[in-house]
N, C-alpha and C. Protein backbone atom coordinates (compact mmCIF):
# COMPACT_ATOMS: atom_id res chain seq x y z
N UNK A 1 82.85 72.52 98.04
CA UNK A 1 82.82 72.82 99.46
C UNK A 1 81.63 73.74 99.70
N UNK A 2 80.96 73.48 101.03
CA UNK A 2 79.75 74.60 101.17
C UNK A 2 79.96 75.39 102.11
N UNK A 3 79.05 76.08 102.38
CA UNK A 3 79.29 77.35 103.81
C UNK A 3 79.99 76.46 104.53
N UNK A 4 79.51 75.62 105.57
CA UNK A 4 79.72 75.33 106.30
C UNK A 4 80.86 73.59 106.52
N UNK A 5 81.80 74.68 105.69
CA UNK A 5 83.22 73.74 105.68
C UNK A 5 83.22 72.53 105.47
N UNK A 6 81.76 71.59 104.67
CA UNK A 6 82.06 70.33 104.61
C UNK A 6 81.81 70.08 102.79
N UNK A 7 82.51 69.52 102.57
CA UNK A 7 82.84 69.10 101.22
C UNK A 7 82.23 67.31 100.99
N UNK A 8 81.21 67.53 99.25
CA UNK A 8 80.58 66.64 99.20
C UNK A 8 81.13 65.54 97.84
N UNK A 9 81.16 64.33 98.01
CA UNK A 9 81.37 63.86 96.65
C UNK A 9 80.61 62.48 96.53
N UNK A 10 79.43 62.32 95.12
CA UNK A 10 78.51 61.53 95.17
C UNK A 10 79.34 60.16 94.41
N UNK A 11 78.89 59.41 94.94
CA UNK A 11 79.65 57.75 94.38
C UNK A 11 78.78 56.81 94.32
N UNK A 12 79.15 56.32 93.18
CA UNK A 12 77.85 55.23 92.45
C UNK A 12 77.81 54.23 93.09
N UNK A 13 76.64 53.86 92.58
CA UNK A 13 76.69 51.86 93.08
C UNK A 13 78.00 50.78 92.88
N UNK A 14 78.42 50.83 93.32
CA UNK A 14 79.93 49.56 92.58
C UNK A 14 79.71 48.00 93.20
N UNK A 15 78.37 47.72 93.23
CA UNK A 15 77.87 46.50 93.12
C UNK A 15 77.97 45.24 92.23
N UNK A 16 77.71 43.96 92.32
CA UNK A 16 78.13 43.45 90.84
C UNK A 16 77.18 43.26 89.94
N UNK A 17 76.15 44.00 90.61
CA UNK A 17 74.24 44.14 89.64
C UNK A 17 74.54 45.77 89.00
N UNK A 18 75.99 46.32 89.26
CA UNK A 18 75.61 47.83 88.84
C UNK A 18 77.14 48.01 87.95
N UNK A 19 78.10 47.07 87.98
CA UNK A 19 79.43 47.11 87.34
C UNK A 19 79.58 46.17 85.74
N UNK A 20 79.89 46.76 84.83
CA UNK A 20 79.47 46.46 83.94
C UNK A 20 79.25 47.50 82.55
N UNK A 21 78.74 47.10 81.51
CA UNK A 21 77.77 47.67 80.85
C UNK A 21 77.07 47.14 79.85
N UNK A 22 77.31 47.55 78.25
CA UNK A 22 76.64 47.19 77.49
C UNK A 22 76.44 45.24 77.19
N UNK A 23 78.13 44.86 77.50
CA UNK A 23 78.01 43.83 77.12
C UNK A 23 77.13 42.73 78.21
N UNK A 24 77.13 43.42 79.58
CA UNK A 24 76.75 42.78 80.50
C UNK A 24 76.79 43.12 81.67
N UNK A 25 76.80 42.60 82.94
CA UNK A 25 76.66 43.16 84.18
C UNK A 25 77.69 42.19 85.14
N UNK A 26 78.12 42.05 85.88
CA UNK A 26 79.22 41.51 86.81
C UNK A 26 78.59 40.06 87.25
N UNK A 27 77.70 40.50 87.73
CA UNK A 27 77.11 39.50 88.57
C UNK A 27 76.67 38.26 87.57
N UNK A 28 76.96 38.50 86.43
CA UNK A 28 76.13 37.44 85.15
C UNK A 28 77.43 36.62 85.13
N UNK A 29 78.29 36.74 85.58
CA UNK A 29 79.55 36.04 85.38
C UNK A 29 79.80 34.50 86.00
N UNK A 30 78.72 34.61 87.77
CA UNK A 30 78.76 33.43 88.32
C UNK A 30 78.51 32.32 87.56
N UNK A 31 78.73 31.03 88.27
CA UNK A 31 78.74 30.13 87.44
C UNK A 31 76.99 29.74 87.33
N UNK A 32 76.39 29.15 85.88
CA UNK A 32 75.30 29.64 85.80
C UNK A 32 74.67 30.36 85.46
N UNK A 33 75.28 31.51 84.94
CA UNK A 33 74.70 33.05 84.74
C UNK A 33 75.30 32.99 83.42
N UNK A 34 74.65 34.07 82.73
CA UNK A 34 74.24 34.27 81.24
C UNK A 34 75.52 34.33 80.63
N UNK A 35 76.58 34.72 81.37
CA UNK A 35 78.16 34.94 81.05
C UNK A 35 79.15 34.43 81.13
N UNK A 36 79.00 32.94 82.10
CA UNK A 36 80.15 32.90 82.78
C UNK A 36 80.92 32.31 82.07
N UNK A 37 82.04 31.86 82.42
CA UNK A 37 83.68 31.54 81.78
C UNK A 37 83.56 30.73 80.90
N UNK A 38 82.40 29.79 81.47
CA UNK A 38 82.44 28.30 80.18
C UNK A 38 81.53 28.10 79.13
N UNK A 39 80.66 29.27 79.42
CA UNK A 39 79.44 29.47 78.05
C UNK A 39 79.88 30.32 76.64
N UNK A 40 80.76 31.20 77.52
CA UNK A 40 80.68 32.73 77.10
C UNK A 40 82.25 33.51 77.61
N UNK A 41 83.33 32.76 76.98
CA UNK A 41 84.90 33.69 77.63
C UNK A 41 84.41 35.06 77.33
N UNK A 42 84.16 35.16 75.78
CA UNK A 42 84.24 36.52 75.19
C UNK A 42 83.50 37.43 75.78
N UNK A 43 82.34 37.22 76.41
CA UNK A 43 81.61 38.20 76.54
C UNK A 43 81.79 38.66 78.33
N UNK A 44 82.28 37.14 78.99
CA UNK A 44 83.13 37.31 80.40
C UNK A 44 84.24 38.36 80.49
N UNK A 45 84.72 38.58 79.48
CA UNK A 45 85.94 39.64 79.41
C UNK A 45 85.64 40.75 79.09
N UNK A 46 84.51 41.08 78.04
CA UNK A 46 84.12 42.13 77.65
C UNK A 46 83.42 43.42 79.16
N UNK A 47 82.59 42.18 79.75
CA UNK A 47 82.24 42.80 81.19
C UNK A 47 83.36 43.05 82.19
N UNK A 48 84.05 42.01 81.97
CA UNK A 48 85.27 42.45 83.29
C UNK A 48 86.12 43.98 82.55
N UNK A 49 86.26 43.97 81.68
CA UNK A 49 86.89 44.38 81.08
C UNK A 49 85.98 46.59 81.01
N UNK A 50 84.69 46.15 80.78
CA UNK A 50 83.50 47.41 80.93
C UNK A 50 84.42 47.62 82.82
N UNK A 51 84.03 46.70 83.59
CA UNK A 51 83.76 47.41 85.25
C UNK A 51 85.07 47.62 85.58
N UNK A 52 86.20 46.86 85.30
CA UNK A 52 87.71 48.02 85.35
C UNK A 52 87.72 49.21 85.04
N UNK A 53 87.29 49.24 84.01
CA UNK A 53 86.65 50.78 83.62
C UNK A 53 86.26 52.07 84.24
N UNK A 54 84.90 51.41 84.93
CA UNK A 54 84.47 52.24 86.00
C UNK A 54 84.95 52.20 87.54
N UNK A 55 85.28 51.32 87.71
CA UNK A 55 86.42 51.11 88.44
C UNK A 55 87.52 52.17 88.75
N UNK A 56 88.18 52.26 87.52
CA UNK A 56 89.13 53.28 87.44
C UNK A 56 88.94 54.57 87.62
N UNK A 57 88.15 54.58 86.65
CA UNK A 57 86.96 55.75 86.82
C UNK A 57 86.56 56.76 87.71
N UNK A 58 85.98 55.79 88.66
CA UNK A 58 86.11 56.13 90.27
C UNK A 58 87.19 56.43 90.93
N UNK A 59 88.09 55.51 90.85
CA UNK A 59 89.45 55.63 91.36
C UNK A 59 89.88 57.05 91.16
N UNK A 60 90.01 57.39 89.55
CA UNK A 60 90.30 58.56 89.51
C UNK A 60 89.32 59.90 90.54
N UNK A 61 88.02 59.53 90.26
CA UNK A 61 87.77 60.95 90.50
C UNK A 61 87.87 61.13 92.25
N UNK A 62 88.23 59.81 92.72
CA UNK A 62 88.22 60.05 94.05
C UNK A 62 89.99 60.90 94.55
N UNK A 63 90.79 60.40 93.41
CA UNK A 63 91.96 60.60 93.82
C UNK A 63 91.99 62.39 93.68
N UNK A 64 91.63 62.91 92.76
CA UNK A 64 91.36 64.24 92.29
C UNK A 64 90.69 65.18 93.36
N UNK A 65 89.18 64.30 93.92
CA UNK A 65 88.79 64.97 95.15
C UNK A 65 89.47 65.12 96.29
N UNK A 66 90.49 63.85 96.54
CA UNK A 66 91.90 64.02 97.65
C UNK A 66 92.58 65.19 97.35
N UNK A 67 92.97 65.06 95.92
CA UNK A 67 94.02 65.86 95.61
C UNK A 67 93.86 67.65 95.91
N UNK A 68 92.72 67.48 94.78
CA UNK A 68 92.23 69.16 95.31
C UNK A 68 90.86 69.99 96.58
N UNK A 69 90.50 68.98 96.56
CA UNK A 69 89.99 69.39 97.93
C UNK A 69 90.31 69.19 99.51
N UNK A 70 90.72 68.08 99.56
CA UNK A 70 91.31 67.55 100.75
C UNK A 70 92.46 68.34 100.82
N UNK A 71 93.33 67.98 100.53
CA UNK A 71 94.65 68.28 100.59
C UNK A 71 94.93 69.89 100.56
N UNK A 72 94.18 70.39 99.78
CA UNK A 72 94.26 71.66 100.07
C UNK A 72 93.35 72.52 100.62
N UNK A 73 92.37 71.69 101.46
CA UNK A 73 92.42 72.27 102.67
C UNK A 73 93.29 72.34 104.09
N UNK A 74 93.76 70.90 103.84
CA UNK A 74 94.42 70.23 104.87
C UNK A 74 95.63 71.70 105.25
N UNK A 75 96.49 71.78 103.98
CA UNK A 75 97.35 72.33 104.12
C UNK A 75 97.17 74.19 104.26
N UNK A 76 95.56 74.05 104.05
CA UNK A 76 95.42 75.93 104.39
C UNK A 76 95.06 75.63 105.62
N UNK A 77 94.56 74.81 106.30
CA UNK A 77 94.79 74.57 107.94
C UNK A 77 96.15 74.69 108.49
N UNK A 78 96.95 74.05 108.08
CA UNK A 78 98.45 73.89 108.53
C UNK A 78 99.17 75.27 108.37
N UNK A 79 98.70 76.20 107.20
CA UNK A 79 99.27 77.12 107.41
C UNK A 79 98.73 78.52 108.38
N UNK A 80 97.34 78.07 108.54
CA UNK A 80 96.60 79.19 109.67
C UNK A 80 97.46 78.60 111.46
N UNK A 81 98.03 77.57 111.62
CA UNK A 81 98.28 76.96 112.95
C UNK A 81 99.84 77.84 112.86
C-alpha cells in the first residue's frame, strides 16, 4: 500500500505466447504447431501441464493480495464507520 491509499499488484502476461515453459509454450499446441496432440501427446501435456502451474500460481498470489490487503482494509474501514 502507498501514501496515498492505493495498493499495487504486478501480473504477468497469461497469454498463450507467454504460458508455458521449458517444455514449450501454449500456443505451440494448435493444430500444426510444434506440439500439438497428434505429433507430440507427451510434450502437449508437459506444457499444459507447465501453464496450470502458473496459472495457479497467479491464482494464488492474487487470492493472498485479497486476503491481506483488501480485506483488511475493507474491514479497518468498516470499523472506522
Amino acid at each position: 500500500v502507498v501514501s496515498n491509499q492505493q495498493a499495487r499488484l504486478g501480473i504477468s502476461s497469461v497469454n498463450t505466447a507467454a504460458l508455458g515453459g521449458v517444455s514449450g509454450l501454449l500456443y505451440q499446441l494448435g493444430t500444426g504447431g510444434s506440439a500439438d496432440l497428434t505429433s507430440d501427446p507427451t510434450t502437449a501435456a508437459s506444457i499444459v501441464e507447465e501453464a496450470i502451474n502458473q496459472v495457479t500460481s497467479l491464482r494464488g498470489r492474487l487470492g493472498a493480495f485479497q486476503r491481506t490487503t483488501l480485506e483488511t482494509n475493507k474491514n479497518a474501514l468498516n470499523d472506522t464507520l
